[in-house]
C-alpha atoms as a PDB file:
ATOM      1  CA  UNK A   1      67.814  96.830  95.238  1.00  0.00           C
ATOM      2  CA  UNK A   2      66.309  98.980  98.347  1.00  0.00           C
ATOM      3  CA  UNK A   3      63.912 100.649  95.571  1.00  0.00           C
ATOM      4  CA  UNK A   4      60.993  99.884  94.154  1.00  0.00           C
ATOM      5  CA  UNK A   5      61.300 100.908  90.427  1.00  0.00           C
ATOM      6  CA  UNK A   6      61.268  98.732  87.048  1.00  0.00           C
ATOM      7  CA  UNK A   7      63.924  98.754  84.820  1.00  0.00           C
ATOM      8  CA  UNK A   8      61.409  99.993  82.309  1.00  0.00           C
ATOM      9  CA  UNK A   9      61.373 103.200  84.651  1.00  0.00           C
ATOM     10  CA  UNK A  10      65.121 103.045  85.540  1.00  0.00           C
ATOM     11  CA  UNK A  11      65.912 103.119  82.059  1.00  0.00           C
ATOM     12  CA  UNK A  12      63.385 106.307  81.383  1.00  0.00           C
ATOM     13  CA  UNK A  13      65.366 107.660  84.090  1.00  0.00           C
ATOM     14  CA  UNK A  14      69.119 107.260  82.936  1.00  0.00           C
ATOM     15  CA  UNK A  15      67.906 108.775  79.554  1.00  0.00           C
ATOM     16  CA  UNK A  16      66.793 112.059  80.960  1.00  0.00           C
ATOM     17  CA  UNK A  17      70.121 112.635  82.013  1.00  0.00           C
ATOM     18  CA  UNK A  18      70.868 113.729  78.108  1.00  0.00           C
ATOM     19  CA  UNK A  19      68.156 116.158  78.896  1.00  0.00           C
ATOM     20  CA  UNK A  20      68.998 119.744  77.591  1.00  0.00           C
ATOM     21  CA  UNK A  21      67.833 121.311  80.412  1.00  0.00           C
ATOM     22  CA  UNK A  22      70.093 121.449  83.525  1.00  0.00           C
ATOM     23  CA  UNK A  23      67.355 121.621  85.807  1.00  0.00           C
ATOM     24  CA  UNK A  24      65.991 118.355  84.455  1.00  0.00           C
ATOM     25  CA  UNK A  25      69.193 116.955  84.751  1.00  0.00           C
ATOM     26  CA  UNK A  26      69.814 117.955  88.304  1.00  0.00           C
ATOM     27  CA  UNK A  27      66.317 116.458  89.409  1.00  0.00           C
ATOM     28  CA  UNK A  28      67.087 112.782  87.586  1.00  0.00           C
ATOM     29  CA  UNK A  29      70.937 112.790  89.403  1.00  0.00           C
ATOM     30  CA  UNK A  30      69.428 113.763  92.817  1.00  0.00           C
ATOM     31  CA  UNK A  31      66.530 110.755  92.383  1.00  0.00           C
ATOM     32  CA  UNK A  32      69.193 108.301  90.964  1.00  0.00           C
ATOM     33  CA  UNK A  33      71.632 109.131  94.133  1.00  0.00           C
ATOM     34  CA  UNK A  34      68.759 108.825  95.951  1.00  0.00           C
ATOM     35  CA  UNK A  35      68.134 105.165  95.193  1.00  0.00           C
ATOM     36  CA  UNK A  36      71.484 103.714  96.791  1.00  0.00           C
ATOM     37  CA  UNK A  37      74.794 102.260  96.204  1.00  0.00           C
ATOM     38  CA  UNK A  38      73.196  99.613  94.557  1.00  0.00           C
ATOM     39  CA  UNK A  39      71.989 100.997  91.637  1.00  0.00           C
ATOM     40  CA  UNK A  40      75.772 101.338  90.594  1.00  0.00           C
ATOM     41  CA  UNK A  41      75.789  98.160  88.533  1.00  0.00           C
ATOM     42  CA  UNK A  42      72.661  98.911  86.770  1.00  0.00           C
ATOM     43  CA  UNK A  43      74.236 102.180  85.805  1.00  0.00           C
ATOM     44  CA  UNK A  44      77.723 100.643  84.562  1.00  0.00           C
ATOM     45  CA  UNK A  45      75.639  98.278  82.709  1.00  0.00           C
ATOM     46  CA  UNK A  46      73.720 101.326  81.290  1.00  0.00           C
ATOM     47  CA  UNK A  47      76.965 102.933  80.536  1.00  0.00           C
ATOM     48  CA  UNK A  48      78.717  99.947  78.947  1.00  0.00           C
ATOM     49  CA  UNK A  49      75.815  99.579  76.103  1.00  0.00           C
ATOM     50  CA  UNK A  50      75.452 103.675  76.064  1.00  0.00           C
ATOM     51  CA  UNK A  51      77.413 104.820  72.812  1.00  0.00           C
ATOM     52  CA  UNK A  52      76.094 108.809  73.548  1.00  0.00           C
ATOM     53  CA  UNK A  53      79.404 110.016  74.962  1.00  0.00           C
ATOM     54  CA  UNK A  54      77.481 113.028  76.975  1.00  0.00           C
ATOM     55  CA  UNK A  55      75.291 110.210  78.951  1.00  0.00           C
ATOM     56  CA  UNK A  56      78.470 108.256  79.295  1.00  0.00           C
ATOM     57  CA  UNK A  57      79.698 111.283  81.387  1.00  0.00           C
ATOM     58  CA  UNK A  58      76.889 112.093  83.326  1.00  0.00           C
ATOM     59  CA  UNK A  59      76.371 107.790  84.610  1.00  0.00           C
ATOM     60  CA  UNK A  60      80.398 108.423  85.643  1.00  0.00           C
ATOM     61  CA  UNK A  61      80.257 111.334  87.773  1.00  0.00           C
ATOM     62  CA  UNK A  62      76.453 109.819  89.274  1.00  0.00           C
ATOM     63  CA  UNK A  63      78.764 106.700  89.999  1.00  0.00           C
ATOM     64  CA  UNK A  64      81.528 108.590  91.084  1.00  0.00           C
ATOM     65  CA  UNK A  65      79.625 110.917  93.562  1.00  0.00           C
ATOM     66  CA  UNK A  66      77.673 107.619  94.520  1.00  0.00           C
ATOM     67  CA  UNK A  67      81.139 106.323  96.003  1.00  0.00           C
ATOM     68  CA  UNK A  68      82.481 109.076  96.890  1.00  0.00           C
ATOM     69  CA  UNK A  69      79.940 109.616  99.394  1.00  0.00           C
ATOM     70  CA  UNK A  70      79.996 105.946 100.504  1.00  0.00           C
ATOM     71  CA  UNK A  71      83.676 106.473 101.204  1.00  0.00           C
ATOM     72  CA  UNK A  72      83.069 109.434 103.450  1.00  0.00           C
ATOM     73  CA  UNK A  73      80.254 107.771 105.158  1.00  0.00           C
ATOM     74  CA  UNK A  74      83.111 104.808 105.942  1.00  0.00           C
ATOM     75  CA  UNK A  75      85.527 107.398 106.819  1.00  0.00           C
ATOM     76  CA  UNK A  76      83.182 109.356 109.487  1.00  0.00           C
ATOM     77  CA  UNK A  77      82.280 105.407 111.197  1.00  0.00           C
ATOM     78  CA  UNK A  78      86.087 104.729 111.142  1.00  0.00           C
ATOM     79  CA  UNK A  79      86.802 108.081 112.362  1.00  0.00           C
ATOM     80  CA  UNK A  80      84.101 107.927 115.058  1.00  0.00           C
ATOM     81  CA  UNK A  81      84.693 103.891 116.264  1.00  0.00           C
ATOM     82  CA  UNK A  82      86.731 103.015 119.236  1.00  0.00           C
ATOM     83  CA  UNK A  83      89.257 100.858 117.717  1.00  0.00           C
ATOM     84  CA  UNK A  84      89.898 103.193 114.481  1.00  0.00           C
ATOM     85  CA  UNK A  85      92.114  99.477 112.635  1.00  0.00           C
ATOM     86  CA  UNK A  86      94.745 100.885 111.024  1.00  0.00           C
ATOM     87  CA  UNK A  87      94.219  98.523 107.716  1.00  0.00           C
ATOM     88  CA  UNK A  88      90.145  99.582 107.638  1.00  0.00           C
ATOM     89  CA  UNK A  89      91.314 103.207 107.561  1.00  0.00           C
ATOM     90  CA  UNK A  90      94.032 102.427 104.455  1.00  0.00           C
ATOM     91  CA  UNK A  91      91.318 100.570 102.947  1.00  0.00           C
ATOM     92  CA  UNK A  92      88.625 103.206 102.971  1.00  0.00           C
ATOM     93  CA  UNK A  93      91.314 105.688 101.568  1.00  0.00           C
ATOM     94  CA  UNK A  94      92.334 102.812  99.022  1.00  0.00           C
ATOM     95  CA  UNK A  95      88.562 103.098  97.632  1.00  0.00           C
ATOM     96  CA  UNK A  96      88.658 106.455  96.422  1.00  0.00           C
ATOM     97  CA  UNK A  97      90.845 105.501  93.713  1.00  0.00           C
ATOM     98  CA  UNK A  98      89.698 101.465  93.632  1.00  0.00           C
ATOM     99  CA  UNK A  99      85.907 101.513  94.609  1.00  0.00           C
ATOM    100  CA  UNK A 100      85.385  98.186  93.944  1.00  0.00           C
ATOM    101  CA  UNK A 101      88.259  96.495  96.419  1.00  0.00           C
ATOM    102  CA  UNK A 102      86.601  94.195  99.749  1.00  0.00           C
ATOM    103  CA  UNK A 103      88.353  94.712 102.694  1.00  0.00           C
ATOM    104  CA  UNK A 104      88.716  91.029 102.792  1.00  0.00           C
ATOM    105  CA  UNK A 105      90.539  91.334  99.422  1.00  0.00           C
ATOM    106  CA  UNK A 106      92.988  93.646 101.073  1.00  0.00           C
ATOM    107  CA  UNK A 107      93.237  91.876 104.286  1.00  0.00           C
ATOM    108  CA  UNK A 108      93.830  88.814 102.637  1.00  0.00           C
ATOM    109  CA  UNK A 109      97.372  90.510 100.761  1.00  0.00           C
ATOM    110  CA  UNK A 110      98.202  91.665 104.448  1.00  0.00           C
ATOM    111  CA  UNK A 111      97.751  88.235 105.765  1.00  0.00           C
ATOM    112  CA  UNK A 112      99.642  86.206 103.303  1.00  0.00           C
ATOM    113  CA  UNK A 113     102.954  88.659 104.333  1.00  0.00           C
ATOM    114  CA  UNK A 114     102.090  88.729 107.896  1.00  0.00           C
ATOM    115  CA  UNK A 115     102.391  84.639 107.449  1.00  0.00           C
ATOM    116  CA  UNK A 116     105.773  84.689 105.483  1.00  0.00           C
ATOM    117  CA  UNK A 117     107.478  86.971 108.596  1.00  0.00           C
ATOM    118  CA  UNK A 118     106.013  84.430 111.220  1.00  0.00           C
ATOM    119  CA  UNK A 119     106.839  81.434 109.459  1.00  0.00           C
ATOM    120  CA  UNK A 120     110.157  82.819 110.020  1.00  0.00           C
ATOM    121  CA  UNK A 121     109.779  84.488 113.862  1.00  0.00           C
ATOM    122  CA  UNK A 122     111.057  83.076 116.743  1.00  0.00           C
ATOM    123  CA  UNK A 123     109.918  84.565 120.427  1.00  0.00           C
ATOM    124  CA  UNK A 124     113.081  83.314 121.811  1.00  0.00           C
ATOM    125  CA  UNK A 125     115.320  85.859 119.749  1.00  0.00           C
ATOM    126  CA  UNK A 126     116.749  89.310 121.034  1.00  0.00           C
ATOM    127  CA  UNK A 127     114.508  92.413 120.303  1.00  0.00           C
ATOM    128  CA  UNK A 128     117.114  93.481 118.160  1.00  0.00           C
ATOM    129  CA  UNK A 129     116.806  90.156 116.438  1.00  0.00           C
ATOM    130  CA  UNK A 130     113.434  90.438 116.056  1.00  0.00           C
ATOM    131  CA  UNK A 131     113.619  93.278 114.127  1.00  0.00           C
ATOM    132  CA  UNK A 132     116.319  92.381 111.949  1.00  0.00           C
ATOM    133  CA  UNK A 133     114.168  89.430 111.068  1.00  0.00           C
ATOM    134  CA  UNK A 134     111.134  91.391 109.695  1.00  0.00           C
ATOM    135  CA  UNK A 135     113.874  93.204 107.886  1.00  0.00           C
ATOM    136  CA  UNK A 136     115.041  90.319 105.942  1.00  0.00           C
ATOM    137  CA  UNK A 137     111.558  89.149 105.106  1.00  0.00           C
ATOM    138  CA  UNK A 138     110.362  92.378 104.219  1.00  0.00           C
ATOM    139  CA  UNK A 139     113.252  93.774 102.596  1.00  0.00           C
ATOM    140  CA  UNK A 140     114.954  90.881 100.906  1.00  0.00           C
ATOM    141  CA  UNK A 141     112.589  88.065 100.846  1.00  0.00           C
ATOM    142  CA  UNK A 142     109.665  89.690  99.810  1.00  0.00           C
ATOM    143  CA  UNK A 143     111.628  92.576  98.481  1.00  0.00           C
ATOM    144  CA  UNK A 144     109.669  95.757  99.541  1.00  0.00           C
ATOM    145  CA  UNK A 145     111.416  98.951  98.557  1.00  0.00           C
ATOM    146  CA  UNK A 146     110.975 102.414  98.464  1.00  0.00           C
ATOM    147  CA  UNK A 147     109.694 103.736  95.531  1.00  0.00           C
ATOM    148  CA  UNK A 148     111.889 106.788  94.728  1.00  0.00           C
ATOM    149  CA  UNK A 149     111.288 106.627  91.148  1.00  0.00           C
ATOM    150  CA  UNK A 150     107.664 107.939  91.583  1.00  0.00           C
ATOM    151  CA  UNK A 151     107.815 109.444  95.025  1.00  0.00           C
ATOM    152  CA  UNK A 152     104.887 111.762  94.927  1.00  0.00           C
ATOM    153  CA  UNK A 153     102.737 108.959  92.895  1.00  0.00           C
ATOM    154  CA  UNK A 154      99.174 108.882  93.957  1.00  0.00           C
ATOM    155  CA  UNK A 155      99.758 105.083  94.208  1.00  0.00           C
ATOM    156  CA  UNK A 156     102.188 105.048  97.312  1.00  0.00           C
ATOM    157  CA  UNK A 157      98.954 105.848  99.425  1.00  0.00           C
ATOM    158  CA  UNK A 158      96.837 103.324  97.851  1.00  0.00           C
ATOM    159  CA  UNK A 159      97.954 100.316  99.915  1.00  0.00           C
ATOM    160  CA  UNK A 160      96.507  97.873  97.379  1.00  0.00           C
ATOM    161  CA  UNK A 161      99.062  98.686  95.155  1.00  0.00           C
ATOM    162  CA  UNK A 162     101.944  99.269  97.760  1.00  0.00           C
ATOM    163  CA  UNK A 163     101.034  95.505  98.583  1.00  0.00           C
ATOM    164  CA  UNK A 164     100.791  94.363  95.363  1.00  0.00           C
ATOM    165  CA  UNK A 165     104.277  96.579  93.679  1.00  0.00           C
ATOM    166  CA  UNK A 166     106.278  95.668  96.829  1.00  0.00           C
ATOM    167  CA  UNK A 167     106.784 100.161  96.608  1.00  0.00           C
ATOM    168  CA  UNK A 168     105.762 102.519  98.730  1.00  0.00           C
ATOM    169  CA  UNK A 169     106.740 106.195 100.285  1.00  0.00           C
ATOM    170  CA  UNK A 170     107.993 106.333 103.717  1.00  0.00           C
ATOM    171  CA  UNK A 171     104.696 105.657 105.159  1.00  0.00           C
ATOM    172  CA  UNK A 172     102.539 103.293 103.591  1.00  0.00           C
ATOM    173  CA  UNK A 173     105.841 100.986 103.871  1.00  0.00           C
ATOM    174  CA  UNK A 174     105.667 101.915 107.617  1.00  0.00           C
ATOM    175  CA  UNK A 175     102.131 101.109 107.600  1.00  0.00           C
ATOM    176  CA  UNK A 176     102.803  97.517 106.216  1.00  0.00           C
ATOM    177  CA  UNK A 177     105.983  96.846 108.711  1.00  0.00           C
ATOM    178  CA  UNK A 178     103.611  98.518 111.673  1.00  0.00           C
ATOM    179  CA  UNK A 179     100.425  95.741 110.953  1.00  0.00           C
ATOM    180  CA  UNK A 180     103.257  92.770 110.794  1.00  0.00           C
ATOM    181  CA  UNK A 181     104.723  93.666 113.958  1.00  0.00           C
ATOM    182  CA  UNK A 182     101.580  94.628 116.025  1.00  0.00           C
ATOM    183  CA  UNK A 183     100.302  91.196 114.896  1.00  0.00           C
ATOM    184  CA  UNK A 184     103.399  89.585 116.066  1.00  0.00           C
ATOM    185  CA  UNK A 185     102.575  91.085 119.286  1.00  0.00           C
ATOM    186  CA  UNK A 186     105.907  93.858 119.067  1.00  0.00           C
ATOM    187  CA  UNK A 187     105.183  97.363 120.643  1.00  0.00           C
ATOM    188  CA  UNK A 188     106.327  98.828 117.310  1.00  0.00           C
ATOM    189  CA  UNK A 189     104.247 102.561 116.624  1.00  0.00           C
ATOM    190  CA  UNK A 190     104.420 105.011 114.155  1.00  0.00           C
ATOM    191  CA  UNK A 191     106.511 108.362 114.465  1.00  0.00           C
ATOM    192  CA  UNK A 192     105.350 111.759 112.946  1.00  0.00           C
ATOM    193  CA  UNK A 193     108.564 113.246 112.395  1.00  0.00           C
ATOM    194  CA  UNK A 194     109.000 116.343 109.295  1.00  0.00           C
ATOM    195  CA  UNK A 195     108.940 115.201 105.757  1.00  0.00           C
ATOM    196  CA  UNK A 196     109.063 111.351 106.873  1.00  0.00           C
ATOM    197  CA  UNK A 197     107.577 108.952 108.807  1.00  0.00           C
ATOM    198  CA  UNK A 198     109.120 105.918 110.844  1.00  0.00           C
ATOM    199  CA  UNK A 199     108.468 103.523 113.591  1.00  0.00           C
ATOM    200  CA  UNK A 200     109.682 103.241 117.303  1.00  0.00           C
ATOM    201  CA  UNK A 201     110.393 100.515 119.417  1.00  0.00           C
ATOM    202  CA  UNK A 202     109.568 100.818 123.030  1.00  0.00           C
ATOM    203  CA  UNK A 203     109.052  98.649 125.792  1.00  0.00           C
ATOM    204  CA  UNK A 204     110.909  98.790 128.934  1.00  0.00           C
ATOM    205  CA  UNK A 205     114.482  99.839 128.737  1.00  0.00           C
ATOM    206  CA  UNK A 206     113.975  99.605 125.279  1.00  0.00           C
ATOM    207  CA  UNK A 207     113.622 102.008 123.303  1.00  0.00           C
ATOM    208  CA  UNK A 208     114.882 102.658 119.449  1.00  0.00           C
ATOM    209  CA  UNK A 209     113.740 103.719 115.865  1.00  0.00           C
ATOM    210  CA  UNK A 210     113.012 101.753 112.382  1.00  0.00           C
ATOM    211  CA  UNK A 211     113.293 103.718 108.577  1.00  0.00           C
ATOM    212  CA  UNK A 212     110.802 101.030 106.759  1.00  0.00           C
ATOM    213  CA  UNK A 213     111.863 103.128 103.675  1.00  0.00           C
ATOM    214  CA  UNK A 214     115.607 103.114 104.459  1.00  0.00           C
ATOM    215  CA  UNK A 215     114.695  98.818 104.312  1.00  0.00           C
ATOM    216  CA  UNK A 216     114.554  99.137 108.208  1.00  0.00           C
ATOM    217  CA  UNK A 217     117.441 100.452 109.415  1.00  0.00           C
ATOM    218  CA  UNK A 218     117.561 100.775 113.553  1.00  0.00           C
ATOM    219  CA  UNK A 219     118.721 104.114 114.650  1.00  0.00           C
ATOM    220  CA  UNK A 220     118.570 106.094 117.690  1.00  0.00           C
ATOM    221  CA  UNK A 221     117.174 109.402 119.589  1.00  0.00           C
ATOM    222  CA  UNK A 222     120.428 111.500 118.769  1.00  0.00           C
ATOM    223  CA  UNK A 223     119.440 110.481 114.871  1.00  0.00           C
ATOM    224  CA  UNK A 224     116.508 112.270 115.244  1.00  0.00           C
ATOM    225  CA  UNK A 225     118.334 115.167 117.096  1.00  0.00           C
ATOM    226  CA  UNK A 226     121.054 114.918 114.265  1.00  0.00           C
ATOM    227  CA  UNK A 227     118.356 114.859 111.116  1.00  0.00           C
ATOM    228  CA  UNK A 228     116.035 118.175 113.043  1.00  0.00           C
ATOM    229  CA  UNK A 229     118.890 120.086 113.341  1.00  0.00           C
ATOM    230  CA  UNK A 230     119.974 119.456 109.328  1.00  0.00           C
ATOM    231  CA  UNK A 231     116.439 120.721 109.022  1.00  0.00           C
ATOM    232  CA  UNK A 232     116.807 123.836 111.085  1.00  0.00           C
ATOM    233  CA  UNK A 233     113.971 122.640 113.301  1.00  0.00           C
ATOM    234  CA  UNK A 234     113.534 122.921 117.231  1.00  0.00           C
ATOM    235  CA  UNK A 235     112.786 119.388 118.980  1.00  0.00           C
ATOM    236  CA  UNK A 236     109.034 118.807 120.001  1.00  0.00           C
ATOM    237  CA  UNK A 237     107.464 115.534 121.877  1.00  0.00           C
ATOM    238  CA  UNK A 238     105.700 114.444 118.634  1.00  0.00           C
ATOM    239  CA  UNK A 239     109.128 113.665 117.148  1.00  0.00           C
ATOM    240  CA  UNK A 240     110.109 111.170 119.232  1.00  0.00           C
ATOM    241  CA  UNK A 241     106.692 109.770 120.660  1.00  0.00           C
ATOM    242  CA  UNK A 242     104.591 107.165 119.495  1.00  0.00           C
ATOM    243  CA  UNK A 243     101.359 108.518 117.420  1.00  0.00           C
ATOM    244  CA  UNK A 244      97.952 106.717 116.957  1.00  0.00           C
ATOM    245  CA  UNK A 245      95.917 105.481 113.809  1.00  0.00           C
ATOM    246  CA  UNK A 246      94.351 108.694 113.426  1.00  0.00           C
ATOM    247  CA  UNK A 247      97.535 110.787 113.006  1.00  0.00           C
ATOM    248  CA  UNK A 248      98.395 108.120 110.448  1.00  0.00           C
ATOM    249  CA  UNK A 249      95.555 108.124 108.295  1.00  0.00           C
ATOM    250  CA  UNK A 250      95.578 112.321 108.443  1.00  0.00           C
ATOM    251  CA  UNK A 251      99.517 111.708 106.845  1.00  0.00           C
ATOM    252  CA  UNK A 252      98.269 109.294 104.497  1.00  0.00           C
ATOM    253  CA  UNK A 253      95.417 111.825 103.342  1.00  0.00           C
ATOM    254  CA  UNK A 254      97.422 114.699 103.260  1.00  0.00           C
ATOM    255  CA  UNK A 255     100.553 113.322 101.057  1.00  0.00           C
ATOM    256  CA  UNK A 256      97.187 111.768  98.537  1.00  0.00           C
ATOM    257  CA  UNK A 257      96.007 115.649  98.625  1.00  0.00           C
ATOM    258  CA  UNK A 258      99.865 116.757  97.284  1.00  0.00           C
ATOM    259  CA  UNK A 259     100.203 113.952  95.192  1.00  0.00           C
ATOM    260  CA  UNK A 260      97.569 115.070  93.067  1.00  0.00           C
ATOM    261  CA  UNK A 261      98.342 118.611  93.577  1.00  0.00           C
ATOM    262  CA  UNK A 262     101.724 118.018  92.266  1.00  0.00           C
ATOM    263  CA  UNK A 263     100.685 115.835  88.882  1.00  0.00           C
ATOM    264  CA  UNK A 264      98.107 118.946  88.459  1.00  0.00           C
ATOM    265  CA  UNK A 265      94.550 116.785  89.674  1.00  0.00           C
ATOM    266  CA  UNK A 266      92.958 119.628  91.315  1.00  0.00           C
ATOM    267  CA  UNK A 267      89.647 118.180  91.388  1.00  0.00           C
ATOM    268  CA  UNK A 268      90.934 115.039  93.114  1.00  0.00           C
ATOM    269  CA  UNK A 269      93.227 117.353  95.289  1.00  0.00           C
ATOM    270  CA  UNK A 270      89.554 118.899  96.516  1.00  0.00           C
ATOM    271  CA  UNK A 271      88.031 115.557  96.771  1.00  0.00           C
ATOM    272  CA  UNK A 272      90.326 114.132  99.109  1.00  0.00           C
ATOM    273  CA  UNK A 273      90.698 117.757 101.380  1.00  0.00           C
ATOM    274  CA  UNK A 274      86.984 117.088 102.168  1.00  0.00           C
ATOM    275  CA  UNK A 275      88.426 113.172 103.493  1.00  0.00           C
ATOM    276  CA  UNK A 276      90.876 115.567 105.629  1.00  0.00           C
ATOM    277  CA  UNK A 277      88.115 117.719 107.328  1.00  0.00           C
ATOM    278  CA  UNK A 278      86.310 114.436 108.133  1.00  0.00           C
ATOM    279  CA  UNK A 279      89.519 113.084 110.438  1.00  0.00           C
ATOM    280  CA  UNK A 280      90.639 116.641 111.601  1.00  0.00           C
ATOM    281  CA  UNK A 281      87.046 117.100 113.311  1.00  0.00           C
ATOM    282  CA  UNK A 282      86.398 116.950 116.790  1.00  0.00           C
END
């Protein structure tokens, strides 16, 4: 630990946080945040052999605020690094809900699928082969479907768990299909388009679209034409033309932020916004 206290003190500590005075109790959280991230398992220990149910609460929301703020911290380096890897920025989203997850733990789910689609690939076949290949990994090998059972579940943005179920919304199964191809070396990119998200193909005289959550069905521009004017909606670049990381992870955020409006998690709802601000600043 970066501090230089006993446990005998640490302990003296955690118990003023019962204190009946607030302002006490808002002078022990601010010195325990103070000490660091990695206080947190001396606090879950605290709070595992606690049986006062008002300390109980106070260690969780330290702990809670403790990562919460570690998350943000990740989010602004992501946000502000050249290469802004798609998979770091679903993992730093992924911690809100599972602090304790390694990126290495979620790289190596990613790797183990990217490996059953290239066991499979072959650079010789047509780019419409290609595709049609991931498909039949992804879709019927290794069965990833969209989850339309619990559509506005928290869980479709927590790729963890998209990894793990096989289920996912529109574009965390996107997400998945995007890393596979990009490692396969494909010029496959995301699409912003309203109320879904899907991929693009393009390179050369090349150039189509892939619904990950319609199991990754290949359609064309006048699709996109056809499906804006169902929505009464006029035509703009952004609809056709490939989008970066950054306009991913802002989706990702902002379907996490109605999620939890829509099972009636305001607090979380107001948790994640502030994730929003962080990737909508300049």
């Amino acid at each position: 630990m970066n501090i230089q206290m006993t446990d005998k003190e640490l302990n003296a500590l955690v118990s003023l946080l019962d204190d009946g005075d607030q302002e006490i109790k808002e002078h022990v959280r601010g010195k325990i945040i103070s000490l660091g991230n990695e206080i947190i398992p001396f606090l879950e220990s605290k709070w595992e052999g606690s049986f006062n149910p008002e300390l109980q609460k106070e260690i969780e929301e330290i702990v809670h605020d403790m990562q919460l703020n570690l998350l943000m911290e990740r989010l602004t380096n992501w946000k502000n690094s050249e290469e802004k890897e798609l998979l770091e920025g679903l993992w730093i989203i992924n911690t809100y809900l599972y602090p304790e997850l390694e990126f290495e733990q979620l790289n190596a789910l990613m790797q183990q699928i990217y490996f059953d689609v290239w066991t499979n690939f072959k650079n010789e076949l047509s780019v419409y082969d290609k595709i049609k290949l991931i498909n039949n990994v992804m879709f019927n090998d290794l069965k990833f479907s969209a989850n339309t059972k619990n559509f506005h579940s928290p869980s479709n943005s927590m790729i963890k768990t998209v990894l793990e179920t096989k289920k996912g919304n529109p574009i965390s199964l996107c997400s998945v299909y995007l890393l596979v191809a990009k490692k396969l070396g494909l010029p496959v990119y995301g699409v912003n388009l309203p109320n879904l998200f899907v991929l693009t193909y393009q390179s050369g005289k090349f150039k189509f679209y892939i619904n990950a959550f319609n199991k990754g069905l290949i359609f064309t521009k006048q699709d996109i034409n056809n499906y804006l004017d169902h929505l009464k909606l006029d035509p703009k670049p952004e609809y056709y033309e490939p989008c970066g990381n950054i306009e991913i992870i802002r989706r990702v955020i902002r379907n996490l932020i109605y999620s939890f409006e829509k099972i009636g998690d305001l607090d979380k709802s107001r948790e994640v916004s502030q994730m929003l601000k962080i990737v909508n600043q300049n």
